[in-house]
N, C-alpha and C. Protein backbone atom coordinates (compact mmCIF):
# COMPACT_ATOMS: atom_id res chain seq x y z
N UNK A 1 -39.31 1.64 -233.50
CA UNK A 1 -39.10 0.22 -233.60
C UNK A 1 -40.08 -0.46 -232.66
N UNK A 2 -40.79 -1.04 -233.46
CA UNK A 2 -42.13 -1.74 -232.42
C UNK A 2 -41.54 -3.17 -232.25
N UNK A 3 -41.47 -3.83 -230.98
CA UNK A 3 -41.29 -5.12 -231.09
C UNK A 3 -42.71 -5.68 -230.73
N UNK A 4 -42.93 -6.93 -230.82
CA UNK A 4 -44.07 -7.38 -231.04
C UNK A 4 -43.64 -8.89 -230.78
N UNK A 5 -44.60 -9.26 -229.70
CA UNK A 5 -44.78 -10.42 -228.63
C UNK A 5 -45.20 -11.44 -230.31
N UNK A 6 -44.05 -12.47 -229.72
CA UNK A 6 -45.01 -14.01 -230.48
C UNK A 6 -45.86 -14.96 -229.68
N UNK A 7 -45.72 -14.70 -228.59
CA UNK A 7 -47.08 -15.61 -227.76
C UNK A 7 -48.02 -14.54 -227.37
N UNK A 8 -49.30 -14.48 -228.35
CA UNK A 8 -50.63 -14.18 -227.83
C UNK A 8 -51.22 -15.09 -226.86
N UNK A 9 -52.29 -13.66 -226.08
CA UNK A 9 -52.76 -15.53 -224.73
C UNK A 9 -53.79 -14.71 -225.34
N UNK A 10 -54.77 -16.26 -225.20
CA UNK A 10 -55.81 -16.02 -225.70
C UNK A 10 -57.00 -15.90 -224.41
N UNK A 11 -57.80 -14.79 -224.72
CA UNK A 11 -58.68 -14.63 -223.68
C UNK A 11 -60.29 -15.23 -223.95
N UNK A 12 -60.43 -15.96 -224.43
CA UNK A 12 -61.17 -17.26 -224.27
C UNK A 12 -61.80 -18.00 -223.31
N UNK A 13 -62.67 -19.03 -222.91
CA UNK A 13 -62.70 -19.26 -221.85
C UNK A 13 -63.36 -20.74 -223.19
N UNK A 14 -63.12 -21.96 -222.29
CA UNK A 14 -63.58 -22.74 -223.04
C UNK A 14 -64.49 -23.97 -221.73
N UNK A 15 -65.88 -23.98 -222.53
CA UNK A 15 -66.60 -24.43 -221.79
C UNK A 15 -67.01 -25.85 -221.47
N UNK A 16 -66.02 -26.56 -221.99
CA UNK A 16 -66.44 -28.28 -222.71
C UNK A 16 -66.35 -28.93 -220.95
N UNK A 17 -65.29 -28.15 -220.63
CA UNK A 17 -65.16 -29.04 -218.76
C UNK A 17 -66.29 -28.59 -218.33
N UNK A 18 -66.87 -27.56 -218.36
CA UNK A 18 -68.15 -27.02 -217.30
C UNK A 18 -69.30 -27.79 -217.67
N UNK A 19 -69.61 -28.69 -219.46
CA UNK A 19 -70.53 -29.19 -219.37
C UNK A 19 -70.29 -30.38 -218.99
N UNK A 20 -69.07 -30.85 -218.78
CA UNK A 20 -68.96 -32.41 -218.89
C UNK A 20 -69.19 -32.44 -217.16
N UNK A 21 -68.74 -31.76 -216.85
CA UNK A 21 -69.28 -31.41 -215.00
C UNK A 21 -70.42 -31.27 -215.08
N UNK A 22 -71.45 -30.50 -215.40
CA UNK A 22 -72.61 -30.76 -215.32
C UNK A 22 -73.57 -31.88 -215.72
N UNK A 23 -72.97 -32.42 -216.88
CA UNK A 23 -73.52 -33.80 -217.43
C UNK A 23 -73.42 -34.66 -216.37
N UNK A 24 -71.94 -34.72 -215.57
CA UNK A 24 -71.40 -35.98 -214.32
C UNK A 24 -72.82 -35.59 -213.61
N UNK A 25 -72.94 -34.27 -212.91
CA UNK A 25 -73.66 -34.44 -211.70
C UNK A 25 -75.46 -34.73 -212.11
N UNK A 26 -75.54 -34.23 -213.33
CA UNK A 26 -76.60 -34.99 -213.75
C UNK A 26 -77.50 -36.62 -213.42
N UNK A 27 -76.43 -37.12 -214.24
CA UNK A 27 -76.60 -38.57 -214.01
C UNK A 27 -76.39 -39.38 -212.75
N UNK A 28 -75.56 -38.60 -212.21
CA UNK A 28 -75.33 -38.92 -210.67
C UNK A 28 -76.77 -38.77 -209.69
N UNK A 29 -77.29 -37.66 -209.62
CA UNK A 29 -78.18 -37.20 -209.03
C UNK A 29 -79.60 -38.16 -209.58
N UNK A 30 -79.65 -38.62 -211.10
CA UNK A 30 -80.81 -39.25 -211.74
C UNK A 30 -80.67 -40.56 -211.10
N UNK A 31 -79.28 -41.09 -211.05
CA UNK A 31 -79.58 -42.36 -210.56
C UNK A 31 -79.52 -42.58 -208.94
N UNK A 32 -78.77 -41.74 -207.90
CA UNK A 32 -79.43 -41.71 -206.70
C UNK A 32 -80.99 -41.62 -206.50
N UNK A 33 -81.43 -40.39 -207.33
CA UNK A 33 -83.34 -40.10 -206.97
C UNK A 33 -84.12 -41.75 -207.48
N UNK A 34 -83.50 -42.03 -207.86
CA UNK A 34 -84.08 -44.01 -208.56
C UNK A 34 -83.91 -44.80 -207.32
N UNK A 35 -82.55 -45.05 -206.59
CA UNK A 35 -82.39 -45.49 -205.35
C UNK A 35 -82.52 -45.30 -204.18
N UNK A 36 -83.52 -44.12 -203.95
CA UNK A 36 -84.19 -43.62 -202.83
C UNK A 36 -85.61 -44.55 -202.80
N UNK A 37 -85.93 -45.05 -201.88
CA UNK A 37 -87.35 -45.69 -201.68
C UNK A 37 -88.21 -44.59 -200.69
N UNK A 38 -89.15 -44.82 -201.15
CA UNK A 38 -90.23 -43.90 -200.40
C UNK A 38 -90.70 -44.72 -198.92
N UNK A 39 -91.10 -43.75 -197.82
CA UNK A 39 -91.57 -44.39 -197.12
C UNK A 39 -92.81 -44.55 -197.00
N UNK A 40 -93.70 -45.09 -197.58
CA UNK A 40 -94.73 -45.44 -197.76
C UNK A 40 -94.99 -46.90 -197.48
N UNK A 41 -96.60 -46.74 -196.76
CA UNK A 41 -97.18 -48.13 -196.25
C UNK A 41 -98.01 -48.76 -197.61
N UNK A 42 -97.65 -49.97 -197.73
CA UNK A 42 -98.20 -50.78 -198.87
C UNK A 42 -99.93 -50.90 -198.81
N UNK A 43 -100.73 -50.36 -199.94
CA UNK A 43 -102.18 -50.49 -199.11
C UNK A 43 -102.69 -51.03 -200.60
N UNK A 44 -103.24 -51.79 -200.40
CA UNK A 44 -104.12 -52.41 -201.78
C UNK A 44 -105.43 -51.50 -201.92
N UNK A 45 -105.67 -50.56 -203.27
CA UNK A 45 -106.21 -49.94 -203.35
C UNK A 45 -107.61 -50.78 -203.99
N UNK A 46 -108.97 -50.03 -203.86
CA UNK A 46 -109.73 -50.80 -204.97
C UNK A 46 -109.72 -50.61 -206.17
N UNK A 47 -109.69 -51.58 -207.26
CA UNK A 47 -109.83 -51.38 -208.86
C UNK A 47 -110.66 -50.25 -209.49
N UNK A 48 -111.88 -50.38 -209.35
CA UNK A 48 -113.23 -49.54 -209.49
C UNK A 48 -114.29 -49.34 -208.61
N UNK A 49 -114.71 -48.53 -208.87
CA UNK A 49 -115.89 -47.87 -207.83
C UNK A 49 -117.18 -49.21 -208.29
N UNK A 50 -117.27 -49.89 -209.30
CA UNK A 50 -118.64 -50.47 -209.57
C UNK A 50 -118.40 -51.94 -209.19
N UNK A 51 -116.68 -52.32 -208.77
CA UNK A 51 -116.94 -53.86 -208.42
C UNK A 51 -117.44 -54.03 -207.20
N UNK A 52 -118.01 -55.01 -206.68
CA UNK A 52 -118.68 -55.11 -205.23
C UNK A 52 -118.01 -56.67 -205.33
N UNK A 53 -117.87 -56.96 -203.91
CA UNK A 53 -117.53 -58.38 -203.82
C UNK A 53 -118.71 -59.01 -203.39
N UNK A 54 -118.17 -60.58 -203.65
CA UNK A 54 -119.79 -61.13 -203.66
C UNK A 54 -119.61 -61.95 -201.95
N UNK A 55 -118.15 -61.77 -201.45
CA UNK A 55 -118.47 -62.45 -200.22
C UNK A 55 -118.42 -61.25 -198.78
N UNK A 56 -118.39 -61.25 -198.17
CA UNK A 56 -118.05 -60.32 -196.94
C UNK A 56 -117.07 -59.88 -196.52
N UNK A 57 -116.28 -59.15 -196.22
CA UNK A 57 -115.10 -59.15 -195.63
C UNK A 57 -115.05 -60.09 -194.28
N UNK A 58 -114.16 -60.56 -193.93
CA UNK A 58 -113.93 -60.97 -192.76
C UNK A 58 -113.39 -60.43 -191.48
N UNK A 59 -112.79 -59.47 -191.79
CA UNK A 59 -111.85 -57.68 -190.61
C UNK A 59 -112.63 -57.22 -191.68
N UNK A 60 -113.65 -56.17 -190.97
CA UNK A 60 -113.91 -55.17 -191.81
C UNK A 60 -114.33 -54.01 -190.38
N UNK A 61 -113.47 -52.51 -190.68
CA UNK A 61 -113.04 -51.86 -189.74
C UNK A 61 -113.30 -50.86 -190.76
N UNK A 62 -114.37 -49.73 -189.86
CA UNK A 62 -114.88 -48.72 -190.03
C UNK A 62 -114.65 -47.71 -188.98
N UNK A 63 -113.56 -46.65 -189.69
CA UNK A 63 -113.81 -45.59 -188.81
C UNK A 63 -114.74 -44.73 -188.64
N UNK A 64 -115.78 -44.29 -187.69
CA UNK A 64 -117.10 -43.78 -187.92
C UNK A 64 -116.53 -42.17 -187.58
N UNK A 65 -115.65 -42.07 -186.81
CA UNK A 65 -115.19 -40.39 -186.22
C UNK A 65 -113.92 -40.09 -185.56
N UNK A 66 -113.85 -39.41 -184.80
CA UNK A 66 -112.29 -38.88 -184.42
C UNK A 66 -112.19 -40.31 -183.26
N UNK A 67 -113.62 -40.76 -182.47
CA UNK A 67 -113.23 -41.31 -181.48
C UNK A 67 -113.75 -42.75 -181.53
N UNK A 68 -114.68 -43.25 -182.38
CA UNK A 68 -115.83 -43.97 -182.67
C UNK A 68 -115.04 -45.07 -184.13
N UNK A 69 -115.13 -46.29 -183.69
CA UNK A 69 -115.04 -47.33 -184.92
C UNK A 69 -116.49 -48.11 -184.69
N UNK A 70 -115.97 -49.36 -185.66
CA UNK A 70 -116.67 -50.56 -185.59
C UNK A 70 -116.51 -51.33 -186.29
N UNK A 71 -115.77 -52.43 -185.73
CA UNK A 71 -115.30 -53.73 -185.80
C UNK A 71 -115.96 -55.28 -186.00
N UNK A 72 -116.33 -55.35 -187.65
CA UNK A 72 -117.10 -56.48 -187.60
C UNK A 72 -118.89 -56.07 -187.25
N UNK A 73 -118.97 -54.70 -186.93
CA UNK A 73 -120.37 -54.59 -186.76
C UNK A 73 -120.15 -53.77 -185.13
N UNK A 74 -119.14 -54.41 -184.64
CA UNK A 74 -119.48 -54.31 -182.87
C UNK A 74 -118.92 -52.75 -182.75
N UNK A 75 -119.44 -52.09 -182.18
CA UNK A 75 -119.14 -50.43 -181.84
C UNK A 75 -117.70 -50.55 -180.52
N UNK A 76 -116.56 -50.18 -181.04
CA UNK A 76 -115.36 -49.95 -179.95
C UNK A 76 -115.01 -48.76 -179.96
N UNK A 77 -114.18 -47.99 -179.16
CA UNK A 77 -113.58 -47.06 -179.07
C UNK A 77 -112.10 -46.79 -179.70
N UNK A 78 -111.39 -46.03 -180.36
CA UNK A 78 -110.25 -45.64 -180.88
C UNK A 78 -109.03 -46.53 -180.19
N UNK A 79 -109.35 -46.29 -178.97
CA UNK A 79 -108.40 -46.29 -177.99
C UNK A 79 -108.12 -47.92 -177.68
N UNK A 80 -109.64 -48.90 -178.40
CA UNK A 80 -109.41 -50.42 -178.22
C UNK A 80 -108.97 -51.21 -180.02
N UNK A 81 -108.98 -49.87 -180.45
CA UNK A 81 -108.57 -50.78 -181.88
C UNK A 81 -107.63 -51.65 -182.37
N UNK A 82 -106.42 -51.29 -181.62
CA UNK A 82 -105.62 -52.35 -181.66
C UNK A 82 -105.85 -53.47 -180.90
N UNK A 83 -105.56 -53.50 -179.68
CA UNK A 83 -106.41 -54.77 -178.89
C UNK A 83 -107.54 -55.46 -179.41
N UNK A 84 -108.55 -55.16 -180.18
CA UNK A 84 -109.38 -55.66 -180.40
C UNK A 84 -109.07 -56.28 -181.97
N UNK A 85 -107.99 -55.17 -182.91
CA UNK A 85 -107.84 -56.02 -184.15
C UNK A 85 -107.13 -57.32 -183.85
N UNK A 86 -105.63 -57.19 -182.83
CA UNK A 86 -105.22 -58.53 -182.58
C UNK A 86 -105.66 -59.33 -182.08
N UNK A 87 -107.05 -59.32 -181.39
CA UNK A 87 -108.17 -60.45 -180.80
C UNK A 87 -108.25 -61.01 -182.42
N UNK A 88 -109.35 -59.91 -182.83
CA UNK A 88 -109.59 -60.81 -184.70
C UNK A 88 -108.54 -61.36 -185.49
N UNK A 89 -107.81 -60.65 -185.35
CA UNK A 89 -107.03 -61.31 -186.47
C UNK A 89 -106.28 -62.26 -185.75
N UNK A 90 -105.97 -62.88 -184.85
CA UNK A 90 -105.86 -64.49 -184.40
C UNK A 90 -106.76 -65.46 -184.82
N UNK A 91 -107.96 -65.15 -184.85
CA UNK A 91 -109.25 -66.30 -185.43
C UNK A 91 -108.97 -66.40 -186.99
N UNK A 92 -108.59 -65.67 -187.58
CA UNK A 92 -108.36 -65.68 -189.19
C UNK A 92 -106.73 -65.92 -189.35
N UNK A 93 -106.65 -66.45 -190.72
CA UNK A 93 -105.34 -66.73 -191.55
C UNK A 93 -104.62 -65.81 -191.86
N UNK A 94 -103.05 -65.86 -192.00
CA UNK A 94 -102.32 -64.68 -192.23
C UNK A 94 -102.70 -64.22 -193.73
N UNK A 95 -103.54 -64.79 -194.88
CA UNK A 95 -104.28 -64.71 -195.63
C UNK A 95 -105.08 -63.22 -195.94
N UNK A 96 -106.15 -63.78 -194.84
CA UNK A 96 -107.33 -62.43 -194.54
C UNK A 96 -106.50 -61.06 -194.68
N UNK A 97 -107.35 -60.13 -195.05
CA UNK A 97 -106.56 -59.05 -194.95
C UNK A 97 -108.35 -57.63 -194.15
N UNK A 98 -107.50 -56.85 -193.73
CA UNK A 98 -108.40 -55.97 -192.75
C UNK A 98 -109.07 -55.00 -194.10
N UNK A 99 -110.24 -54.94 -194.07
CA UNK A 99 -110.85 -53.85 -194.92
C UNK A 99 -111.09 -52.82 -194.20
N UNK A 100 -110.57 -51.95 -194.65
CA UNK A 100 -111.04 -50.33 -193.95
C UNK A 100 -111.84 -49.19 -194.52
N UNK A 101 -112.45 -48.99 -193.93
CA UNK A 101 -113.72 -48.05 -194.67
C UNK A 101 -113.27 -47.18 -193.54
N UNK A 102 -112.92 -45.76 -194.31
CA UNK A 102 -113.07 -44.51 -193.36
C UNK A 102 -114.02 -43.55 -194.00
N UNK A 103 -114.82 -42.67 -192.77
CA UNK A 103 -116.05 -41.40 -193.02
C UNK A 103 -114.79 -40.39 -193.37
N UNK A 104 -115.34 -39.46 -193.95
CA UNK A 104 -114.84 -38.49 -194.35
C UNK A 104 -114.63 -37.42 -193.53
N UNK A 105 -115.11 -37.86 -192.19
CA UNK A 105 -114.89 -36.51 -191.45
C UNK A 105 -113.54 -36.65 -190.42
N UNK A 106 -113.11 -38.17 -190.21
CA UNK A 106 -112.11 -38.81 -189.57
C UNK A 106 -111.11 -37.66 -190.13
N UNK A 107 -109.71 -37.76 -188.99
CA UNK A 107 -108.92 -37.10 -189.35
C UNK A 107 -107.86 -37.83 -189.91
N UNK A 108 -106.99 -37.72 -190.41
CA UNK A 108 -106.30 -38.96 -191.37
C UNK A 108 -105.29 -39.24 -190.48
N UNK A 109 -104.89 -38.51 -189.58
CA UNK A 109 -103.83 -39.13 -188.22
C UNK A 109 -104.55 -40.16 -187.80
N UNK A 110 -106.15 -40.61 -187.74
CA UNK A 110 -106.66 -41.58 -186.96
C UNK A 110 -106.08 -42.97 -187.90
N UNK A 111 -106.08 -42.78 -189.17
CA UNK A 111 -106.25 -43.73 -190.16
C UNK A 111 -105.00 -44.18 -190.19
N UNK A 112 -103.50 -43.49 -190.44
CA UNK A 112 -102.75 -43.57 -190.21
C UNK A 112 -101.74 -44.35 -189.21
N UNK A 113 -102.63 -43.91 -187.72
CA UNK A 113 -102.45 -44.79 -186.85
C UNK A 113 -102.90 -46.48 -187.23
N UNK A 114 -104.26 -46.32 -187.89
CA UNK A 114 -104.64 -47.89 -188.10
C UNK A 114 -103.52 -48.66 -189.12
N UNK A 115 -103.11 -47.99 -190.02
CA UNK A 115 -102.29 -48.49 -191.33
C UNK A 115 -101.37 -48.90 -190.07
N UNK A 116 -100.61 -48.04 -189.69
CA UNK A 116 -99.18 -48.18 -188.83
C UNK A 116 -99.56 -49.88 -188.03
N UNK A 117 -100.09 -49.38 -187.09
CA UNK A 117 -100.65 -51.28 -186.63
C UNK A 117 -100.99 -52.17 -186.96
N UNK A 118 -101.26 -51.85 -188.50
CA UNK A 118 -101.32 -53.50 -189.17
C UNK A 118 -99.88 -53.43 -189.96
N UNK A 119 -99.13 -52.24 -190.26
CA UNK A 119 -97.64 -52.33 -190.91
C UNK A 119 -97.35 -53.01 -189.62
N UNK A 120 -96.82 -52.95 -188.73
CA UNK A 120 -96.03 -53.13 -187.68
C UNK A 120 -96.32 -54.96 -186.92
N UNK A 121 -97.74 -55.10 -187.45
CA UNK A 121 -98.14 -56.59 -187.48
C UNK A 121 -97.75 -57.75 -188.51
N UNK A 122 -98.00 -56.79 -189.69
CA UNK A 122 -97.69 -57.24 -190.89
C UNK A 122 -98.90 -58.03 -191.22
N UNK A 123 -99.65 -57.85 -191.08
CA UNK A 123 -100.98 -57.73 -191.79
C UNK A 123 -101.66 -57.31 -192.64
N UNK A 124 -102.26 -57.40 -193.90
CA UNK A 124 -102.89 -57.08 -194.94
C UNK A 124 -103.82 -56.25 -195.13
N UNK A 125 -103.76 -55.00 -195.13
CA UNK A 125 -105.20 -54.30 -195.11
C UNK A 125 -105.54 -53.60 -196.78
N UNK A 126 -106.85 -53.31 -196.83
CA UNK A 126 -107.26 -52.79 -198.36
C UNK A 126 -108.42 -51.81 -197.59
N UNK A 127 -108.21 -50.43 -198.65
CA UNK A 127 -108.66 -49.17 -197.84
C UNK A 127 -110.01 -49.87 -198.91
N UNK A 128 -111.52 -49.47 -198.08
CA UNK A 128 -112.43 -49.77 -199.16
C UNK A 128 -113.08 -47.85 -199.47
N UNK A 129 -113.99 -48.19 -200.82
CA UNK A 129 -114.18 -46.88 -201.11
C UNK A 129 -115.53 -47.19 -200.54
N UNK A 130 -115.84 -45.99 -200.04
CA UNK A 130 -117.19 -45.52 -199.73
C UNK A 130 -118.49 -45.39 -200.61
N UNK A 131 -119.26 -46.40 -199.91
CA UNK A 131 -120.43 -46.62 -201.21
C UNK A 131 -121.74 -45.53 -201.49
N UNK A 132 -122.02 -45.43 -202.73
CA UNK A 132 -122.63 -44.36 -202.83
C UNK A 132 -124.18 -44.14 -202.61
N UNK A 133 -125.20 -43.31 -201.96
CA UNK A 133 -126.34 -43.62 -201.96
C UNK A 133 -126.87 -44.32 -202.84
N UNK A 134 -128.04 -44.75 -203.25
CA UNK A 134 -128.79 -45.15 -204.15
C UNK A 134 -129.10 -43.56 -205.03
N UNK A 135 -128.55 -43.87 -206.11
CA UNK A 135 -129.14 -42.67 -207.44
C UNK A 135 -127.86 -41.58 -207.50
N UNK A 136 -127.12 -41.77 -206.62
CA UNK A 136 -126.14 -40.71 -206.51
C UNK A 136 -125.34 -41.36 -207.40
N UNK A 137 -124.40 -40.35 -208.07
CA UNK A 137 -123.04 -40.59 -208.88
C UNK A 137 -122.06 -40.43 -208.47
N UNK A 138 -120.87 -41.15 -208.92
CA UNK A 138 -119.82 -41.65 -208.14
C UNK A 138 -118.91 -40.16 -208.47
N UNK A 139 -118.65 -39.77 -207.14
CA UNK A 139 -117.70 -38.38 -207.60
C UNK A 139 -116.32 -38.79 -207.86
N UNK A 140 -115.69 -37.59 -209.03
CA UNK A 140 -114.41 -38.07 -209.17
C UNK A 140 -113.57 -37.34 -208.63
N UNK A 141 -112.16 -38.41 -208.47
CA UNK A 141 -111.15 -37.94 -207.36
C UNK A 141 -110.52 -36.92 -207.94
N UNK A 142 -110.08 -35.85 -207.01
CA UNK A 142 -109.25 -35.02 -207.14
C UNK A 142 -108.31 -34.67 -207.27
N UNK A 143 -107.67 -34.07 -207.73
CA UNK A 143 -106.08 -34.09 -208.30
C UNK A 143 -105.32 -33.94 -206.89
């Protein structure tokens, strides 16, 4: 005489909660990574390598090396760049904005530092691109 169970359990596993959990943390995670801001300094880049402006800059700040600028033409030291940008930029409008031309051999902590002191002034700067000899072609940027 066999008796025989009327509730089978079923060994199943059903997966609809595990995706709807994964769907939640999905969208969760998509719309936090949206409301994260980067910390990044605002820098007005140039358009193209072939526009030239037709007037001068007015701050125009060249890093020449690790230790070496020049400001407007005048040769300063690293160490007077700030002091000497907030001399200039009192004679000019909150308008003007600082053009920066860096050599390629500068280390980008130097440059960095310069961005930081005009963020922290709140001053306008635009990195300029480096102009190319005469006959040379404009190399392209790197990934």
């Amino acid at each position: 005489m066999a008796l025989r169970s009327t509730h089978k359990v079923d060994a199943g596993f059903s997966l609809s909660s595990m995706t709807d959990l994964v769907f939640l943390l999905l969208i969760f995670f998509v719309i936090v990574s949206t409301m994260v801001s980067p910390f990044a300094l605002p820098v007005d880049l140039p358009k193209n390598q072939t526009s030239t402006s037709k007037t001068p800059p007015k701050v125009a700040l060249r890093l020449l090396n690790a230790e070496e600028a020049t400001l407007n033409g005048a040769n300063i030291s690293m160490a007077e760049v700030e002091a000497a940008l907030m001399a200039e930029m009192a004679k000019h409008t909150e308008s003007d904005a600082i053009v920066l031309s860096v050599a390629q051999d500068v280390p980008t902590g130097r440059m960095v530092d310069v961005l930081n002191i005009a963020k922290t002034r709140k001053w306008r700067i635009v990195l300029a691109a480096a102009p190319n000899a005469p006959g040379q072609q404009p190399t392209p940027a790197q990934p």
